[in-house]
Protein backbone atom coordinates (compact mmCIF):
# COMPACT_ATOMS: atom_id res chain seq x y z
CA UNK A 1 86.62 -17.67 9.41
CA UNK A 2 85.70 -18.15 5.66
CA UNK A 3 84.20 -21.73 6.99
CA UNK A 4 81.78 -19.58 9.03
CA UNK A 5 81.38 -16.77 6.27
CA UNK A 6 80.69 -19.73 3.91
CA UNK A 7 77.57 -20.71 6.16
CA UNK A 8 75.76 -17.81 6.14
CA UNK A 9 72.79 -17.45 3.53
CA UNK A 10 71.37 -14.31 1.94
CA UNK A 11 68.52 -12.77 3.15
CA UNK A 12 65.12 -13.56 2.15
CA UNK A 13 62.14 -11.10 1.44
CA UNK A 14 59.03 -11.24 3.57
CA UNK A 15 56.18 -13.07 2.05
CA UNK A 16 53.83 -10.92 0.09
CA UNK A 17 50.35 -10.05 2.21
CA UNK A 18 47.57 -12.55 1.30
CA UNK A 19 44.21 -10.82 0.00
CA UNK A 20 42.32 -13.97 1.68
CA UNK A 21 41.06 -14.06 4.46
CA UNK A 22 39.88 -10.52 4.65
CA UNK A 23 40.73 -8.95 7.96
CA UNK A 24 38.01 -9.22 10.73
CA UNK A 25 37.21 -5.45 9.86
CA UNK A 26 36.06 -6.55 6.73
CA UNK A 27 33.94 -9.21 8.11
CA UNK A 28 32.05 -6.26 9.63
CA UNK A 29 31.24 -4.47 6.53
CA UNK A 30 29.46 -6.68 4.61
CA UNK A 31 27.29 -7.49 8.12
CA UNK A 32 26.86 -3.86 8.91
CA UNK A 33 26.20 -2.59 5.29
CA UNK A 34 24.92 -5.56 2.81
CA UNK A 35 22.69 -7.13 5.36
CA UNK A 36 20.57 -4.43 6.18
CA UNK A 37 20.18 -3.44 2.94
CA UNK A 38 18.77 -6.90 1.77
CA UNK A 39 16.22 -6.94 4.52
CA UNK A 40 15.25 -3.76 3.84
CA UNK A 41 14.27 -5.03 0.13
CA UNK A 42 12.67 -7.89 2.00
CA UNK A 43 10.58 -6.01 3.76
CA UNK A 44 9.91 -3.27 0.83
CA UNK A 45 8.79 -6.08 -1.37
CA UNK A 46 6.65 -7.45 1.12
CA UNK A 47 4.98 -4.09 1.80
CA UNK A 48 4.34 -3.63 -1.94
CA UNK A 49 3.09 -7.25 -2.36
CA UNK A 50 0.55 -6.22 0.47
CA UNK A 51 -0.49 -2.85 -1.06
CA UNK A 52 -1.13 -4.59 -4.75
CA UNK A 53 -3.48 -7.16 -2.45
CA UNK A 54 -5.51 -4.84 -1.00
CA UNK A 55 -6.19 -3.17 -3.94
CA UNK A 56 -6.48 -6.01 -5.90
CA UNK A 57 -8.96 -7.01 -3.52
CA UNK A 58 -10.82 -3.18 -3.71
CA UNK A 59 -10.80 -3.46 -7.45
CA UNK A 60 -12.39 -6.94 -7.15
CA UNK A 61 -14.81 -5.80 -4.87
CA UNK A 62 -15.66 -2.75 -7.19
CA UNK A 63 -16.53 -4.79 -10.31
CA UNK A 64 -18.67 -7.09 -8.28
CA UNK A 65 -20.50 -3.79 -7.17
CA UNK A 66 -20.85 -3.20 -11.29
CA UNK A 67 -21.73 -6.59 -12.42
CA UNK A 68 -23.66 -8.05 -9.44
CA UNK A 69 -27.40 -7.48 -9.96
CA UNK A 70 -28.46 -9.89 -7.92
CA UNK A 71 -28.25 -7.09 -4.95
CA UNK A 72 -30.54 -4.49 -4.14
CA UNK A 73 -29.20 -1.26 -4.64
CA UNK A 74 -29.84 -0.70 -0.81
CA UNK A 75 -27.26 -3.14 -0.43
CA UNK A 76 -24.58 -1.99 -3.62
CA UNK A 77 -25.00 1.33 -1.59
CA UNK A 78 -23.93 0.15 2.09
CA UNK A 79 -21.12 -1.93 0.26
CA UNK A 80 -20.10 1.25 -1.52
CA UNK A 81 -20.21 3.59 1.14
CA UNK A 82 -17.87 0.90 3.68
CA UNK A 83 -15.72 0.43 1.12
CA UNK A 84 -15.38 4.08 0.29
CA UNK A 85 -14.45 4.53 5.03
CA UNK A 86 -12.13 2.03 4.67
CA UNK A 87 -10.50 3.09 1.86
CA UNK A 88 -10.50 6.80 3.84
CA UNK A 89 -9.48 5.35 7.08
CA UNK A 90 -6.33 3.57 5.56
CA UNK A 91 -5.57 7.14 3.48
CA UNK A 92 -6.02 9.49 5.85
CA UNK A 93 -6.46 7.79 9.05
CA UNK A 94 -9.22 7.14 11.37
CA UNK A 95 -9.01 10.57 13.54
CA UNK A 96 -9.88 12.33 9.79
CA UNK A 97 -12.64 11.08 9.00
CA UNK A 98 -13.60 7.69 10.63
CA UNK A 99 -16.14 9.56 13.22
CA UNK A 100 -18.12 11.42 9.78
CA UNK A 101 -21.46 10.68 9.08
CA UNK A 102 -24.44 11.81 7.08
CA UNK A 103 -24.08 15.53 4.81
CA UNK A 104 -20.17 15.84 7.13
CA UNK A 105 -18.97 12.67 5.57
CA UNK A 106 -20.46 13.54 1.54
CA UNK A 107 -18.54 16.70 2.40
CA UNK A 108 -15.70 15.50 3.54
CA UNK A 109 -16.01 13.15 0.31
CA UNK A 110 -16.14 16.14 -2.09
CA UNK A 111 -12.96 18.33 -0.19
CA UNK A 112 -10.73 15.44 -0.63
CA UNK A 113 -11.55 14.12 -4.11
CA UNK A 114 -8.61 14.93 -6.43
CA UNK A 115 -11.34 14.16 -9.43
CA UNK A 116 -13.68 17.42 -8.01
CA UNK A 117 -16.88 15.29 -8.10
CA UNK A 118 -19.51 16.54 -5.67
CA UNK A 119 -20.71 13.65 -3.41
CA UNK A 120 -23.14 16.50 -1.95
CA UNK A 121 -25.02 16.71 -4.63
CA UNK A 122 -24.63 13.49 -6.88
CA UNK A 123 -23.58 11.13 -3.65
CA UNK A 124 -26.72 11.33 -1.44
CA UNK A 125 -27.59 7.91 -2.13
CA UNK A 126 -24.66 6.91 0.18
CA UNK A 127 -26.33 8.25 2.81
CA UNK A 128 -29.72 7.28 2.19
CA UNK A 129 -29.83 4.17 0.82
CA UNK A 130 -30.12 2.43 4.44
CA UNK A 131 -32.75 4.29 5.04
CA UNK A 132 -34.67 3.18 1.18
CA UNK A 133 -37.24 0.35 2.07
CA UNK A 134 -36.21 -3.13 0.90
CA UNK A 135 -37.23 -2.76 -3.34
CA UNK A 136 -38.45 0.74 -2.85
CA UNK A 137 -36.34 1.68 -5.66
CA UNK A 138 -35.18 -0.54 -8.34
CA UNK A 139 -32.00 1.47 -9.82
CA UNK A 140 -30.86 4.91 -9.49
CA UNK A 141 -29.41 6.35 -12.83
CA UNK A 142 -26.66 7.51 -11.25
CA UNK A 143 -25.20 4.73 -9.95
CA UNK A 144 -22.44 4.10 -12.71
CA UNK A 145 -21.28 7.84 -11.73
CA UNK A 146 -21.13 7.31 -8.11
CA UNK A 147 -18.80 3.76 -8.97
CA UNK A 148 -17.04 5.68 -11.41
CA UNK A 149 -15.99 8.64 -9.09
CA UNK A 150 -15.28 6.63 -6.30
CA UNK A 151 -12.67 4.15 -8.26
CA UNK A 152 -11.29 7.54 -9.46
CA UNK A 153 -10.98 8.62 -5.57
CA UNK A 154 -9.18 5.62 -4.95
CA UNK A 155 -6.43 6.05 -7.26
């Protein structure tokens, strides 16, 4: 009897839990939580990047409109007024004001400029410069007010 009592051994302690590998639950978290969130900077980013082009590209287009006196002002004035729809249509969408034309779009103009400037009354040219006869006029003295209120309307 001692020569079996001698045989036995003591007992041993289970092995301490390894932190690695996670469970599969964790597995889930990092696809579930972390992955989404990176492509939703991804895609933030990109729509940011795409914003600053567009109006990088507006800005661009509104010191050519300043500098460029190779135009005639019938032409500054059709370049002006599309820029100033499109720049409408992306803001408030094409339903608002996309179907405007003549005194309902210089109105339209002057109810939703934060900067209060009255295209009625200082933004006519908009609406008639199509009209002007090629060299009919040379330059309109308000011209730098009509650039400068409508880069203020696009901020």
């Amino acid at each position: 009897m001692d020569d079996l009592l001698s045989q036995l051994r003591d007992i041993r302690g289970i092995d301490p839990v390894s932190w690695w590998p996670p469970a599969p639950g964790w597995w889930i978290v990092p696809v579930v939580v972390i992955i989404p969130a990176v492509i939703f900077l991804i895609l933030r980013r990109r729509k940011l990047a795409y914003e600053r082009s567009w109006q990088a590209e507006i800005r661009n287009v509104f010191l050519e409109l300043r500098r460029n006196e190779n135009k005639s002002l019938k032409q500054r004035a059709a370049a002006l007024s599309g820029l100033l729809r499109g720049l409408a249509i992306k803001r408030y969408g094409r339903n608002a004001c996309a179907g405007l034309q003549g005194k309902n779009w210089l109105i339209w103009l002057t109810k939703n400029d934060p900067g209060g400037f009255s295209w009625e009354k200082e933004g006519a040219l908009l609406i008639e410069a199509p009209y002007l006869p090629e060299g009919g006029v040379s330059e309109v003295q308000n011209w730098g007010t009509l650039l400068d209120a409508a880069e203020r309307w696009m901020k």
